[in-house]
Structures are given as structure tokens and as C-alpha cells.
C-alpha atoms as a PDB file:
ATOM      1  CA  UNK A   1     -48.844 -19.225 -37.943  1.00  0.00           C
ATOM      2  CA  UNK A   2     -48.690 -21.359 -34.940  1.00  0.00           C
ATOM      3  CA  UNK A   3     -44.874 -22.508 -35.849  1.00  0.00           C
ATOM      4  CA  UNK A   4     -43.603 -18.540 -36.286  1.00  0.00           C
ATOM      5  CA  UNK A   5     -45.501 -17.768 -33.047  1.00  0.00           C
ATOM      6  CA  UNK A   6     -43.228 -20.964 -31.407  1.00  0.00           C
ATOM      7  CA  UNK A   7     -39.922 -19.686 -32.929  1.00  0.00           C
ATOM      8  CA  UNK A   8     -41.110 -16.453 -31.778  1.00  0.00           C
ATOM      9  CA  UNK A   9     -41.585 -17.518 -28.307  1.00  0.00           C
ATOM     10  CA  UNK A  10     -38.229 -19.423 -28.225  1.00  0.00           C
ATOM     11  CA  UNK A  11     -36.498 -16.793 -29.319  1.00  0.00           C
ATOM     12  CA  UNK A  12     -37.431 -14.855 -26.895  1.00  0.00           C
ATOM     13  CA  UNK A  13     -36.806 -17.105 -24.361  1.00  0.00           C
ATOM     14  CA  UNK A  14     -33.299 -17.667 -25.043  1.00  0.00           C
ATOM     15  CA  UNK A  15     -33.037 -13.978 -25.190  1.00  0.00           C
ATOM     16  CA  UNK A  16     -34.135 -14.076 -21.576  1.00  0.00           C
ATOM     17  CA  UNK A  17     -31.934 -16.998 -20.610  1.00  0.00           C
ATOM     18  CA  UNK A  18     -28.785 -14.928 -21.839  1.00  0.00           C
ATOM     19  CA  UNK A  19     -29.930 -11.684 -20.347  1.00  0.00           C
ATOM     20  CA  UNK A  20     -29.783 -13.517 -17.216  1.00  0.00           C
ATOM     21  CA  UNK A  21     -26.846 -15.164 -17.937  1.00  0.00           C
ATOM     22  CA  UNK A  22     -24.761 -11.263 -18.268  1.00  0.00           C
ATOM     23  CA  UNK A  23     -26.579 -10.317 -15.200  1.00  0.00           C
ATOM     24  CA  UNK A  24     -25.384 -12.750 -12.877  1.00  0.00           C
ATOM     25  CA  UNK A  25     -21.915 -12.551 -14.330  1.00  0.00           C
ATOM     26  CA  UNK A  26     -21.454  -8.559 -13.903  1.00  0.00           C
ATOM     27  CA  UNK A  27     -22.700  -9.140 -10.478  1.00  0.00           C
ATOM     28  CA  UNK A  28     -19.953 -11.939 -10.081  1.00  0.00           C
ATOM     29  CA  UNK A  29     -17.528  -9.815 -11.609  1.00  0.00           C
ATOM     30  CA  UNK A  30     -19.163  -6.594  -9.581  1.00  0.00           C
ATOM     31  CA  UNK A  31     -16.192  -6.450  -6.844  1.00  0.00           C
ATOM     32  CA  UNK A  32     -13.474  -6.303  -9.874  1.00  0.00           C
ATOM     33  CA  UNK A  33     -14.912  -3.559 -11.978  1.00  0.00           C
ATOM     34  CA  UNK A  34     -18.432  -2.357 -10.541  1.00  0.00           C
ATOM     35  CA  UNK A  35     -18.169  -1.305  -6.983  1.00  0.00           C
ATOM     36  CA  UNK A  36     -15.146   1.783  -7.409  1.00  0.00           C
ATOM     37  CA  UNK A  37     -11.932   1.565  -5.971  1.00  0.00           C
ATOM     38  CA  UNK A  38     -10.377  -1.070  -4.253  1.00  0.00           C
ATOM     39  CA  UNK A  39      -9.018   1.257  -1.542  1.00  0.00           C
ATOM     40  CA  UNK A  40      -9.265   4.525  -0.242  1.00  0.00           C
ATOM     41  CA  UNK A  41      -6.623   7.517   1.744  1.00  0.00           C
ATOM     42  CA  UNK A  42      -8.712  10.346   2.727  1.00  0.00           C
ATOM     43  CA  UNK A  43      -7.276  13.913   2.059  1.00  0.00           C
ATOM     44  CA  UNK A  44      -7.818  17.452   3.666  1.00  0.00           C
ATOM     45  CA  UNK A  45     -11.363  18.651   2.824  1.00  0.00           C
ATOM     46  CA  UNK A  46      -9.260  22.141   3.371  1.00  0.00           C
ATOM     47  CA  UNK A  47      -7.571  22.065   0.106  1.00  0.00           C
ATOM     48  CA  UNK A  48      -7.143  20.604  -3.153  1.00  0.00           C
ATOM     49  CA  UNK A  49      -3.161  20.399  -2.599  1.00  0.00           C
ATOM     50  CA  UNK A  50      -4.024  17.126  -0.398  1.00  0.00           C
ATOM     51  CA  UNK A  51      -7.324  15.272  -2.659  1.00  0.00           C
ATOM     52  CA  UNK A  52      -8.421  11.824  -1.306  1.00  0.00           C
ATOM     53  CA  UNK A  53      -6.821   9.368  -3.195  1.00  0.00           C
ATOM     54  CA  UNK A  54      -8.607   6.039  -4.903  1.00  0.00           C
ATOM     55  CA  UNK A  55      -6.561   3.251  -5.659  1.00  0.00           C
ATOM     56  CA  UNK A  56      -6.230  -0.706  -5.946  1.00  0.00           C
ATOM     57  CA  UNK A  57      -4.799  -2.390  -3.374  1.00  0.00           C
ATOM     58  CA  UNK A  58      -1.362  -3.190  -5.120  1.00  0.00           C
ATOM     59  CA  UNK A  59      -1.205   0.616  -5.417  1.00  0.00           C
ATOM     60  CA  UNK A  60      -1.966   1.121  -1.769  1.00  0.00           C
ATOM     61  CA  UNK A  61       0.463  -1.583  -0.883  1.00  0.00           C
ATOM     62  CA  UNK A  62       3.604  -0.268  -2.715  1.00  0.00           C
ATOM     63  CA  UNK A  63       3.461   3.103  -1.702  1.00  0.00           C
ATOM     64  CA  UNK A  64       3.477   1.907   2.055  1.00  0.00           C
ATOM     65  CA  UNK A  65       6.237   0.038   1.788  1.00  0.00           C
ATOM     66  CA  UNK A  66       8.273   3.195  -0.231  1.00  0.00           C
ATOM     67  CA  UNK A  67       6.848   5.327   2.525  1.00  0.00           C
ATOM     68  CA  UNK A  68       7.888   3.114   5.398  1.00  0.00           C
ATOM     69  CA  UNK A  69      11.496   2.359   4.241  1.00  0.00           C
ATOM     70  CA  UNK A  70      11.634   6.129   3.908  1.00  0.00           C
ATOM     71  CA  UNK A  71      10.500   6.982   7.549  1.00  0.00           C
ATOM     72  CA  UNK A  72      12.768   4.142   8.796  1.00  0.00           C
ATOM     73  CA  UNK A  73      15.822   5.786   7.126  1.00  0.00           C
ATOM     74  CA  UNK A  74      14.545   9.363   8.861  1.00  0.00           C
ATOM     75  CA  UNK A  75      13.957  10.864   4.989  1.00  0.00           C
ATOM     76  CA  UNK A  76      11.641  14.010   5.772  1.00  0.00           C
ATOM     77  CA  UNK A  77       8.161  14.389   4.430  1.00  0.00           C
ATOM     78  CA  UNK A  78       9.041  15.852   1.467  1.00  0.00           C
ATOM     79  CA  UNK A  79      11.434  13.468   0.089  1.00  0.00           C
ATOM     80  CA  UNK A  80       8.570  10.420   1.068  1.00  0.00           C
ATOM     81  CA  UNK A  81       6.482  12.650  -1.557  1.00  0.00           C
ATOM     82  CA  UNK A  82       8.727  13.020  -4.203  1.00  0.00           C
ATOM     83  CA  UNK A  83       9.532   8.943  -3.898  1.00  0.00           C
ATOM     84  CA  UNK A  84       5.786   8.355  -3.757  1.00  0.00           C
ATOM     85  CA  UNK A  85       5.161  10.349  -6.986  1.00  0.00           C
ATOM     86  CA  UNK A  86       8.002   8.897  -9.082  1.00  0.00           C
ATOM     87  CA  UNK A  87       6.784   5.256  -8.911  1.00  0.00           C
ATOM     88  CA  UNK A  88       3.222   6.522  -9.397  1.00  0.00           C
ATOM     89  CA  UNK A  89       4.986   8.021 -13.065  1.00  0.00           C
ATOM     90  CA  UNK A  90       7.262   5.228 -13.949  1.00  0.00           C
ATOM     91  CA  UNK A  91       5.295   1.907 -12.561  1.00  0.00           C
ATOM     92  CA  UNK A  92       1.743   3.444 -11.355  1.00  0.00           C
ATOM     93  CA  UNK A  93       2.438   2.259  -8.243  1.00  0.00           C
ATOM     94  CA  UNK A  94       3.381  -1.299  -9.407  1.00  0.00           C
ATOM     95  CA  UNK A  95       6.247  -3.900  -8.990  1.00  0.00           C
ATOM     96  CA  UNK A  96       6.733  -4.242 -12.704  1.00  0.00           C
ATOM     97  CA  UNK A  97       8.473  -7.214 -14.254  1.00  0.00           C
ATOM     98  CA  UNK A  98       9.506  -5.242 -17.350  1.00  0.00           C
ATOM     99  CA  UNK A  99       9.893  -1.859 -18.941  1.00  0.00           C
ATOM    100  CA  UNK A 100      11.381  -0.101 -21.003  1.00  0.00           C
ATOM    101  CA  UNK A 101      14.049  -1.625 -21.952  1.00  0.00           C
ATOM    102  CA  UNK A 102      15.768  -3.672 -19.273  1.00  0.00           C
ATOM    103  CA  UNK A 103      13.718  -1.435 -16.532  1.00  0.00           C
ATOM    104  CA  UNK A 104      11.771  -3.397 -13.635  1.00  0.00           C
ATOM    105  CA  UNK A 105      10.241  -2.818 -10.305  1.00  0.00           C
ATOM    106  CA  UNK A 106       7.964   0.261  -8.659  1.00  0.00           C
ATOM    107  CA  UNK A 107      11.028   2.559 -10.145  1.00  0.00           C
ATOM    108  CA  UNK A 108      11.464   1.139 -13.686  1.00  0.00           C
ATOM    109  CA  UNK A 109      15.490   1.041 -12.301  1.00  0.00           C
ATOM    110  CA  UNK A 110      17.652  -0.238 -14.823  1.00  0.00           C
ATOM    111  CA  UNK A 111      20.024  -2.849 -14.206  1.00  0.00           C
ATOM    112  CA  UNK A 112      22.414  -1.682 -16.894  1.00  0.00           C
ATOM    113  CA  UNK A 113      22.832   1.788 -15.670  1.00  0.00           C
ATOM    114  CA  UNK A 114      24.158   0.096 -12.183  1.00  0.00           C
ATOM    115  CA  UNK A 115      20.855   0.277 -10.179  1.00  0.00           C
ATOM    116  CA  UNK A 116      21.678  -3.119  -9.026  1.00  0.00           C
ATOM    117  CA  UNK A 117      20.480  -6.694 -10.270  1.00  0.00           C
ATOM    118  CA  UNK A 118      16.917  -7.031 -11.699  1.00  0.00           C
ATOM    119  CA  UNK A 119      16.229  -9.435  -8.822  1.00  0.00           C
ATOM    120  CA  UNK A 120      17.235  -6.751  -6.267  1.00  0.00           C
ATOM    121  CA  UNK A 121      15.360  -4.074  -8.098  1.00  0.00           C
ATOM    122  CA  UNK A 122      12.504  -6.191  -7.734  1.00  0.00           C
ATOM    123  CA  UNK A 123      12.293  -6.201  -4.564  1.00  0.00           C
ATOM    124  CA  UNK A 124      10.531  -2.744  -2.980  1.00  0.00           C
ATOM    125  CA  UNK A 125      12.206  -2.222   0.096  1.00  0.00           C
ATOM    126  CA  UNK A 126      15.645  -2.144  -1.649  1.00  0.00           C
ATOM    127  CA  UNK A 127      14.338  -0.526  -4.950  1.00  0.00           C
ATOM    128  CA  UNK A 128      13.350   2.259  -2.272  1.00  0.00           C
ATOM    129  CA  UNK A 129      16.224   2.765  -0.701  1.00  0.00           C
ATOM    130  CA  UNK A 130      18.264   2.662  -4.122  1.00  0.00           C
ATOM    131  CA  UNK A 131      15.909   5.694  -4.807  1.00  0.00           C
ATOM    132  CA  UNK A 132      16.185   7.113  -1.555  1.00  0.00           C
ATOM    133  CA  UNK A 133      20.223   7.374  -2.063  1.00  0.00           C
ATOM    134  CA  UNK A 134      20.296   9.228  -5.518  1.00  0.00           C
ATOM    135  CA  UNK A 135      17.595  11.510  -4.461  1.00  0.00           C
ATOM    136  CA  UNK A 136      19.561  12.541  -1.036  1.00  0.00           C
ATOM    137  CA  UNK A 137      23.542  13.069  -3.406  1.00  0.00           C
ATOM    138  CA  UNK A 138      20.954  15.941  -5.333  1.00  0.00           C
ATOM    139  CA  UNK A 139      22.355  18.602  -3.444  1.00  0.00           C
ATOM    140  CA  UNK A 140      19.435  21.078  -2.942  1.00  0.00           C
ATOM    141  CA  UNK A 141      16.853  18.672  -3.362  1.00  0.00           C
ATOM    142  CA  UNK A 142      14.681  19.698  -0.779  1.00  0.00           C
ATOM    143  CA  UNK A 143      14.159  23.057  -2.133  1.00  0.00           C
ATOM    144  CA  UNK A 144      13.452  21.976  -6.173  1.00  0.00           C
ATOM    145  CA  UNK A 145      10.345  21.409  -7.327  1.00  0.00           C
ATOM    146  CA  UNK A 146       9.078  17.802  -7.197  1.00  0.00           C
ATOM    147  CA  UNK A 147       9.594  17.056 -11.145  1.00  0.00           C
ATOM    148  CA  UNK A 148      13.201  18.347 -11.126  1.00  0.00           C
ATOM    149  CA  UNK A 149      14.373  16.094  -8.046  1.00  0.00           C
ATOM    150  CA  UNK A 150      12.654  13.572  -9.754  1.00  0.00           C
ATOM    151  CA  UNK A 151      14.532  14.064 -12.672  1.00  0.00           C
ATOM    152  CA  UNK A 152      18.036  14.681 -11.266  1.00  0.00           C
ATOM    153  CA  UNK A 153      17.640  10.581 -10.086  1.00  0.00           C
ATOM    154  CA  UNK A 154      15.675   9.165 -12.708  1.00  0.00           C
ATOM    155  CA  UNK A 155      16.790  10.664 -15.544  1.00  0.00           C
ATOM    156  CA  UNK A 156      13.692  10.130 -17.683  1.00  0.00           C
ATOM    157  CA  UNK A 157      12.333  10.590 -21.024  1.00  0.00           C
ATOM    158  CA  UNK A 158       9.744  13.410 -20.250  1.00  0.00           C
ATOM    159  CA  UNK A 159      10.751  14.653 -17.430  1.00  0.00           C
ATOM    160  CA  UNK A 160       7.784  16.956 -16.611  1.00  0.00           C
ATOM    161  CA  UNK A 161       5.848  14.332 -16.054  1.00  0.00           C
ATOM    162  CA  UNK A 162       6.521  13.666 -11.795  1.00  0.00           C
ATOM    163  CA  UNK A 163       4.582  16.750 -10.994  1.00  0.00           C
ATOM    164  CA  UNK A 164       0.793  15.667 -11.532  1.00  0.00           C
ATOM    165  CA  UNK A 165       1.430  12.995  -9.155  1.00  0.00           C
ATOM    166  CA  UNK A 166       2.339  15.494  -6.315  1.00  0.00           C
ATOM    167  CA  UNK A 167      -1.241  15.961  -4.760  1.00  0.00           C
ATOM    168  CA  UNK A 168      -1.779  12.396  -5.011  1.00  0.00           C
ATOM    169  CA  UNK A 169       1.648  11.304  -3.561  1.00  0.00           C
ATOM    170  CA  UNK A 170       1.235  13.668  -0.687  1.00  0.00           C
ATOM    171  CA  UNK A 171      -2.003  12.393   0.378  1.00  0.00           C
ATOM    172  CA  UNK A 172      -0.819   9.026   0.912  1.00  0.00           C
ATOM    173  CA  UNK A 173       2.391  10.270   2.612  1.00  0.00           C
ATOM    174  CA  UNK A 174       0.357  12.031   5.256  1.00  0.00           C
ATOM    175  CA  UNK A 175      -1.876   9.181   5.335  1.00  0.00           C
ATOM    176  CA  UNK A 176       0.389   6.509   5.758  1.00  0.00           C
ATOM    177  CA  UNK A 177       2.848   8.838   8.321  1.00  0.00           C
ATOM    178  CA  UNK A 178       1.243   8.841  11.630  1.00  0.00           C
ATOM    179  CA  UNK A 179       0.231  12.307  11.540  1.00  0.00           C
ATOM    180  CA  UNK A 180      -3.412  12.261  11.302  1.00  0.00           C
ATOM    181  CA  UNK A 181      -5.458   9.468  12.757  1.00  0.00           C
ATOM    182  CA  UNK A 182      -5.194   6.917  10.608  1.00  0.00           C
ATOM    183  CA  UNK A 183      -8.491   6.479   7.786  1.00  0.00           C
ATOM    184  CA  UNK A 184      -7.040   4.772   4.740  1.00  0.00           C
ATOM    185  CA  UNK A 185      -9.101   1.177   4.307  1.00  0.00           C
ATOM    186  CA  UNK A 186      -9.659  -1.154   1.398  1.00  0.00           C
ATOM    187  CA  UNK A 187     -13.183  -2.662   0.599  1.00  0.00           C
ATOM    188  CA  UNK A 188     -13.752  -6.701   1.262  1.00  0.00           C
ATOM    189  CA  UNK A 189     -13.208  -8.476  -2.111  1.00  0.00           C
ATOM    190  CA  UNK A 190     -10.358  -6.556  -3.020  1.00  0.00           C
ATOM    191  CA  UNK A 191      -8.069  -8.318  -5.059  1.00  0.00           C
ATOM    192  CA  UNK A 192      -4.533  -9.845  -3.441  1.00  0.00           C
ATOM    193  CA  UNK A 193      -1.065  -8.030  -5.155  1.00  0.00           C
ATOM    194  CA  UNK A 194       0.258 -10.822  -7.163  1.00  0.00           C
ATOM    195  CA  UNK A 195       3.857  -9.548  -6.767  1.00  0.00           C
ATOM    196  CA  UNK A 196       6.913 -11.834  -5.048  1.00  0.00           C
ATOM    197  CA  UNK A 197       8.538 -10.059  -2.454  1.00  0.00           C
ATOM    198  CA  UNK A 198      11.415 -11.901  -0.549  1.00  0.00           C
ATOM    199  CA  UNK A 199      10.531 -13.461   2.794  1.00  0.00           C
ATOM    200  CA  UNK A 200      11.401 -11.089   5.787  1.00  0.00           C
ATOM    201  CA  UNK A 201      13.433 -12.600   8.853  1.00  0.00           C
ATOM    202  CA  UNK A 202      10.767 -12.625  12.052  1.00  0.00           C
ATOM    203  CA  UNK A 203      11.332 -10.078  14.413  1.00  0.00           C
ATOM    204  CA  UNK A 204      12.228 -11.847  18.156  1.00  0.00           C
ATOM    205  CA  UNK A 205       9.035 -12.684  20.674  1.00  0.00           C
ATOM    206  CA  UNK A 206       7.125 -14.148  17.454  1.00  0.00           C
ATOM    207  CA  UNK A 207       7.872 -17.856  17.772  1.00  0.00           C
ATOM    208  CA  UNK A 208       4.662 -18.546  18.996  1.00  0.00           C
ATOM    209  CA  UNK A 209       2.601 -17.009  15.933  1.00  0.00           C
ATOM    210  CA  UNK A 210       1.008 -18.453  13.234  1.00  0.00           C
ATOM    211  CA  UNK A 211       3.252 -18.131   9.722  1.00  0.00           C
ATOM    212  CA  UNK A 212       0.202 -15.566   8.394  1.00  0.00           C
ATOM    213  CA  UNK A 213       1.478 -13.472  11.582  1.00  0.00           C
ATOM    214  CA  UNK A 214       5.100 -14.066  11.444  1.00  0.00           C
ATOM    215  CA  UNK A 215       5.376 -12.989   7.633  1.00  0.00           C
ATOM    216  CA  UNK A 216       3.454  -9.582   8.618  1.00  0.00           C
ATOM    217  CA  UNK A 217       5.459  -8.946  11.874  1.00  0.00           C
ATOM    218  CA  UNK A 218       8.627  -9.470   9.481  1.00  0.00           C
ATOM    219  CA  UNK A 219       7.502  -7.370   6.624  1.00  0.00           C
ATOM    220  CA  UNK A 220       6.471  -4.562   9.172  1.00  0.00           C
ATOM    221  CA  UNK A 221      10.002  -4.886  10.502  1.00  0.00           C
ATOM    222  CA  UNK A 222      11.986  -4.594   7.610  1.00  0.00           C
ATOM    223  CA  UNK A 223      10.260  -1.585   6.022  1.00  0.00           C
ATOM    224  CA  UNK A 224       9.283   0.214   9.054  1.00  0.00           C
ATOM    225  CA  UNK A 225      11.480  -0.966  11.753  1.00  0.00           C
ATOM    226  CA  UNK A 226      11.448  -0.615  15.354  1.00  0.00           C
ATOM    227  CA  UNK A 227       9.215  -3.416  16.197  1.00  0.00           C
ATOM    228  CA  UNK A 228       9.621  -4.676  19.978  1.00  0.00           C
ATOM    229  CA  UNK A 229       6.829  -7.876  19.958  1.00  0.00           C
ATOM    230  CA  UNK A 230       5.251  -7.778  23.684  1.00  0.00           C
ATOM    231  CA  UNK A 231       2.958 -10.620  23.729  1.00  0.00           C
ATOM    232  CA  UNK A 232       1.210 -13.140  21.363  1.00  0.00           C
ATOM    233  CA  UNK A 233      -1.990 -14.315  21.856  1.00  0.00           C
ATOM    234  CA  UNK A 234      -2.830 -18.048  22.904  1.00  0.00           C
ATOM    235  CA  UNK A 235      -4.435 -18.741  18.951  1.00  0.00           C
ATOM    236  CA  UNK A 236      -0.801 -17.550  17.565  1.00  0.00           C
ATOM    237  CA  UNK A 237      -2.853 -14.750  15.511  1.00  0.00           C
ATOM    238  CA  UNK A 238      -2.482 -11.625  17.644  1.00  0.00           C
ATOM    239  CA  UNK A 239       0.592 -10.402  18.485  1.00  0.00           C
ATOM    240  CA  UNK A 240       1.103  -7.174  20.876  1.00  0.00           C
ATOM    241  CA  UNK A 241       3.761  -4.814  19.496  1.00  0.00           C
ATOM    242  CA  UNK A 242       5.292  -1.351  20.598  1.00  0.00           C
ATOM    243  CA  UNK A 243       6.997   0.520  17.858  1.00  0.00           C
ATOM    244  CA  UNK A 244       9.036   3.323  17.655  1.00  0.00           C
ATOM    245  CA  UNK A 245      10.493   5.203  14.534  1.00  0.00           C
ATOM    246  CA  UNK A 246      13.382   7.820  14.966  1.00  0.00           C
ATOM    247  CA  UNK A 247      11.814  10.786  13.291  1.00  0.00           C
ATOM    248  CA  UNK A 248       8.093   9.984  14.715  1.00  0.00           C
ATOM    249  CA  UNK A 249       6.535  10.699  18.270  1.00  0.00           C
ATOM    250  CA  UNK A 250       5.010   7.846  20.292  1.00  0.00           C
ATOM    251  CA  UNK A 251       1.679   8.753  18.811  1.00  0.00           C
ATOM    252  CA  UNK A 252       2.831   8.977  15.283  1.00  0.00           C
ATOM    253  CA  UNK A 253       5.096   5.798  15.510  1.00  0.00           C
ATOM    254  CA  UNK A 254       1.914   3.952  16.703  1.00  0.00           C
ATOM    255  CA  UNK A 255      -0.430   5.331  13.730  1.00  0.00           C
ATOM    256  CA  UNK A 256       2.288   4.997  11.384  1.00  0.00           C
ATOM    257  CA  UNK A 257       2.230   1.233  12.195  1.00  0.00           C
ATOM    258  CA  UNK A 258      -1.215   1.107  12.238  1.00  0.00           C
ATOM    259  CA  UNK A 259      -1.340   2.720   8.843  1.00  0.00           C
ATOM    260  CA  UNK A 260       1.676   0.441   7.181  1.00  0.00           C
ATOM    261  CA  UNK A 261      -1.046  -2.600   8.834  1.00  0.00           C
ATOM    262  CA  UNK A 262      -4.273  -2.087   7.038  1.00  0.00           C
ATOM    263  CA  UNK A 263      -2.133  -0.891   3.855  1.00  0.00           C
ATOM    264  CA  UNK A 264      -0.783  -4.456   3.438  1.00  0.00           C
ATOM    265  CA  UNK A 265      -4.006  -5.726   5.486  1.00  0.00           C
ATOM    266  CA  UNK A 266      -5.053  -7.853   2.263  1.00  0.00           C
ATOM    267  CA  UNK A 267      -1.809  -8.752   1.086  1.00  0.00           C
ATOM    268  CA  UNK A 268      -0.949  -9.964   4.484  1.00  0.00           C
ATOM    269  CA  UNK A 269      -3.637 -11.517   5.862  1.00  0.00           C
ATOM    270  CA  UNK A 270      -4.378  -9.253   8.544  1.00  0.00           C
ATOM    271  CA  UNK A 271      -8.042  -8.776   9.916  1.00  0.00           C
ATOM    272  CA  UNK A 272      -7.943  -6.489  12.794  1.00  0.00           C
ATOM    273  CA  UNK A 273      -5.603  -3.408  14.081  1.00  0.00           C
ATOM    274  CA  UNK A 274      -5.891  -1.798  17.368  1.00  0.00           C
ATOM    275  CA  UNK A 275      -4.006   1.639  17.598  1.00  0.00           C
ATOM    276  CA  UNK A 276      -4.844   4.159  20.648  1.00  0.00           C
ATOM    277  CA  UNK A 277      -8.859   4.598  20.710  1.00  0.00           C
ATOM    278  CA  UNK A 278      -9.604   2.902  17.702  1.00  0.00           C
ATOM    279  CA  UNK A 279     -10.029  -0.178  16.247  1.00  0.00           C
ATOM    280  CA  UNK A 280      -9.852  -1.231  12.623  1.00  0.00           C
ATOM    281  CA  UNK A 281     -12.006  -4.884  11.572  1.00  0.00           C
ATOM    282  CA  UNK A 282     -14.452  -5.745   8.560  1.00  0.00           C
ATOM    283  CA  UNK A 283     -12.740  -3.215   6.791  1.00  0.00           C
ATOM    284  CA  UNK A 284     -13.997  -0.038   8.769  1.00  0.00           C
ATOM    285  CA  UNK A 285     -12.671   1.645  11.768  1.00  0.00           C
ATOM    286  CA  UNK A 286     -14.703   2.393  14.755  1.00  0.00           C
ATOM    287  CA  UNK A 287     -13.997   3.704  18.300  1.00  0.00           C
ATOM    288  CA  UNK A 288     -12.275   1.315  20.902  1.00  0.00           C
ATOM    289  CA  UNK A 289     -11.461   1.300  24.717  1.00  0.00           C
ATOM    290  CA  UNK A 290      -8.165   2.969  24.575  1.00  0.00           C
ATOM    291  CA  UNK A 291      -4.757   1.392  24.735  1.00  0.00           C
ATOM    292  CA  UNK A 292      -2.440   3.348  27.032  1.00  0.00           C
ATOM    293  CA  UNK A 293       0.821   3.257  25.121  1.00  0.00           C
ATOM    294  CA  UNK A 294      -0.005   5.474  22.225  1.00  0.00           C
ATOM    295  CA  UNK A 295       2.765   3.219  20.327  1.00  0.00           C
ATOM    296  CA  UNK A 296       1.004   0.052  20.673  1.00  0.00           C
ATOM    297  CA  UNK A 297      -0.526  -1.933  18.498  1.00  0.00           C
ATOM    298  CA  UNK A 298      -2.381  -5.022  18.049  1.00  0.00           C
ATOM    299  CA  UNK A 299      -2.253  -6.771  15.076  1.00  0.00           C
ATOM    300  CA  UNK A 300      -4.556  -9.316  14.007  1.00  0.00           C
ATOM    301  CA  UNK A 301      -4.736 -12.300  11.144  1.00  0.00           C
ATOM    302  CA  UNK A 302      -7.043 -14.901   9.679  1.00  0.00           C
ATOM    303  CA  UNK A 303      -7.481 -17.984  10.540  1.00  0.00           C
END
């Protein structure tokens, strides 16, 4: 009796040990598949044409840079929407290696059909502005429904497909645009895109930052554009900049910046944004003395 009692006992005990065990490694794993989305764009409360959107970071990341090469190349609102919702069909918002077939990048553009090399697809800036071409030679495109533009440059399989990714894609336009004071965030622990993208040439007046710095200052120039560097701080990891995008006003130009910043904030490095009367660190924003050029921004990066 005494020795079932012991087995007993152990048993139970190693029952125990391994509960434990799964315990600790669901709250190790917690920030991966526990705590929601990595990142969140808040939509208009007013109606259900503009939802708040939940999405990882990579996702987040992606459809900043499609948005910002459009606003850099003056593409209206709506054509930013109906880019934004065809890589959220054909890649969900991801710079894929592969596809169908020979397909790659946040497009799944196809080297054989003359979209350009799969090297050059797979990079996003010029993947978007391959997109941003063939959607503009659709003559009437601004007036077709989202699913048909889509389709008259993608040419795709099921071609019905675009339009459940409207609300979505026009939440994060508006988001990312300058528009509304800027909301979107992603939580600490989120994890880093994984994607190569080419290096970006420094804009001039960032000699004196850090490389963390100088990469985002040259990302944020060659999507968005515009960038004039004022200062950079003694550490190397703030730099002062003034931006200004053709189809934006001062104030937009300056949120749009600020928006494009925390987008690739985990990507990039970058800790802290400073746009108008608000301040973005430790993943939140919160109210700030008030810069007076509404298109300023300070940018900020790790150590």
C-alpha cells in the first residue's frame, strides 16, 4: 500500500512539475500569441466604412511604406486605398519571397509578365510605384469600384476578392495620411519584420547621427520624401526634421511623418516622435509642449 501511495504521490508531482513547466512557457510565449495584436490604427467610431484595424507589425510596416510612396508621387486618397487593399489580397500585407508561380513581394508581381526583376519586385518602394503606374494608365479608375481597378492591374484569379479589404485599407490610409492626429501604435514586444529592404542613401544634415538614425532618416526619405534635417542632437540619436509633401498641408505633412515614424518605429529602431502637441514614447502617445512648425518633427532611436 505504502509503494502505490509513493507512485501515487510521484505521479502527481511530475504532473505538477509539467503543469508548471506549460505555464511559464505560454507566459514566455504570451507577447507572440496571447496578448492580441501586435499593432493598432484606430478608425471612425462614426461608421463601419472606416473599422479600427489590428495587425502585426510587418503588416503595419508595409502598408506605410505603399502609402508613403503613394503620397510622395501626389496619388489621391483613393488610389492609396485601392493599393493598400490589393497587397492586403495578394501578400496580406507581406514582402513575400514566393507565390504563385514566379510571383514575389507585397503585390505577388510577376517577373515574367514584365513587372520587373524579382529583386526589384522585392523591394516595396519600387513594387509600389510599379503598382502605382498600371493603376493610373486605367483610364477611369477613380470612379470604378475598388475590386475592378484592382483587377484592371493585377489581373487575378478571383477577381472579386480586393473589395473586403476596402474598410480595412481605408483605415490605415487615413491613419497613416496626416489627416487626423496621428493614433496608430504597436505594443512593446512586438516582433521585428524579417524582410530585406535595400539600404536608403542618407538624406544631407545627418552625418552626425548614429547608423540606427541615418537608416530611418533615409528610409523616411525615399518613401515619403521631402525631408529637410535641421539639427541632430549631441548623442547622434535625435535628429530635427521639417517635411513637406506636395499634396499635404504643413499640418498634414508633419503627421504624415509622424505616422510613417511609429509605423516603422520597431523595424527601425525608433523610440520617440514629437509632432505638434504630442509626443509619442513607450509605445503610447501623450500631450507635449507644442512645437511651432506644425511640419516638424523629432525623431528619436535606441541606444
Amino acid at each position: 500500500m505504502r509503494k502505490s501511495v509513493k507512485i501515487s504521490l510521484t505521479v502527481v508531482g511530475l504532473v505538477a512539475v509539467l503543469a508548471a513547466a506549460v505555464t511559464a512557457g505560454l507566459l514566455l510565449w504570451r507577447p507572440s500569441f496571447l496578448s492580441g495584436p501586435e499593432c493598432s490604427v484606430p478608425g471612425d467610431p462614426a461608421t463601419t466604412a472606416v473599422p479600427t484595424v489590428e495587425l502585426t507589425v510587418a503588416q503595419l510596416h508595409n502598408a506605410a511604406t505603399i502609402n508613403a510612396v503613394g503620397l510622395a508621387r501626389g496619388i489621391p486618397e483613393r488610389g492609396r486605398v485601392i493599393a493598400v487593399a490589393t497587397a492586403y489580397q495578394e501578400s496580406s500585407l507581406r514582402n513575400r519571397s514566393n507565390g504563385d508561380r514566379d510571383s514575389v513581394g507585397l503585390f505577388q508581381q510577376r517577373p515574367s509578365q514584365g513587372w520587373g526583376t524579382a529583386a526589384q519586385i522585392k523591394d516595396p518602394i519600387y513594387a509600389a510605384g510599379k503598382f502605382y503606374d498600371a493603376l493610373l494608365q486605367v483610364q477611369g479608375w477613380q470612379s470604378m469600384p475598388l475590386t475592378e481597378a484592382a483587377q484592371a492591374v493585377q489581373y487575378s484569379g478571383f477577381p472579386d476578392a480586393y473589395t473586403k479589404w476596402e474598410p480595412k485599407a481605408t483605415s490605415l490610409v487615413r491613419g497613416l495620411s496626416g489627416g487626423v492626429p496621428v493614433e496608430l501604435s504597436c505594443s512593446a514586444g512586438s516582433r521585428q519584420p524579417t524582410s530585406e529592404v535595400p539600404e536608403r542613401p542618407a538624406p544631407a544634415g545627418a552625418e552626425n547621427a548614429t547608423p540606427e538614425l541615418v537608416a530611418a532618416l533615409g528610409a523616411a526619405q525615399a518613401e515619403l520624401g521631402g525631408l529637410t534635417v535641421d539639427a541632430i542632437s549631441s548623442d547622434g540619436r535625435t535628429a530635427t526634421v521639417d517635411v513637406a509633401v506636395a499634396a499635404l498641408d504643413p499640418t498634414a505633412a508633419g503627421r504624415a511623418l509622424a505616422a510613417w515614424s511609429v509605423a516603422h518605429g520597431i523595424g527601425m529602431g525608433i523610440t520617440g516622435v514629437a509632432v505638434q502637441d504630442r509626443r509619442w514614447t513607450d509605445h503610447e502617445w501623450q500631450s507635449a509642449d507644442p512645437i511651432t512648425d506644425p511640419a516638424r518633427v523629432l525623431i528619436t532611436v535606441s541606444e
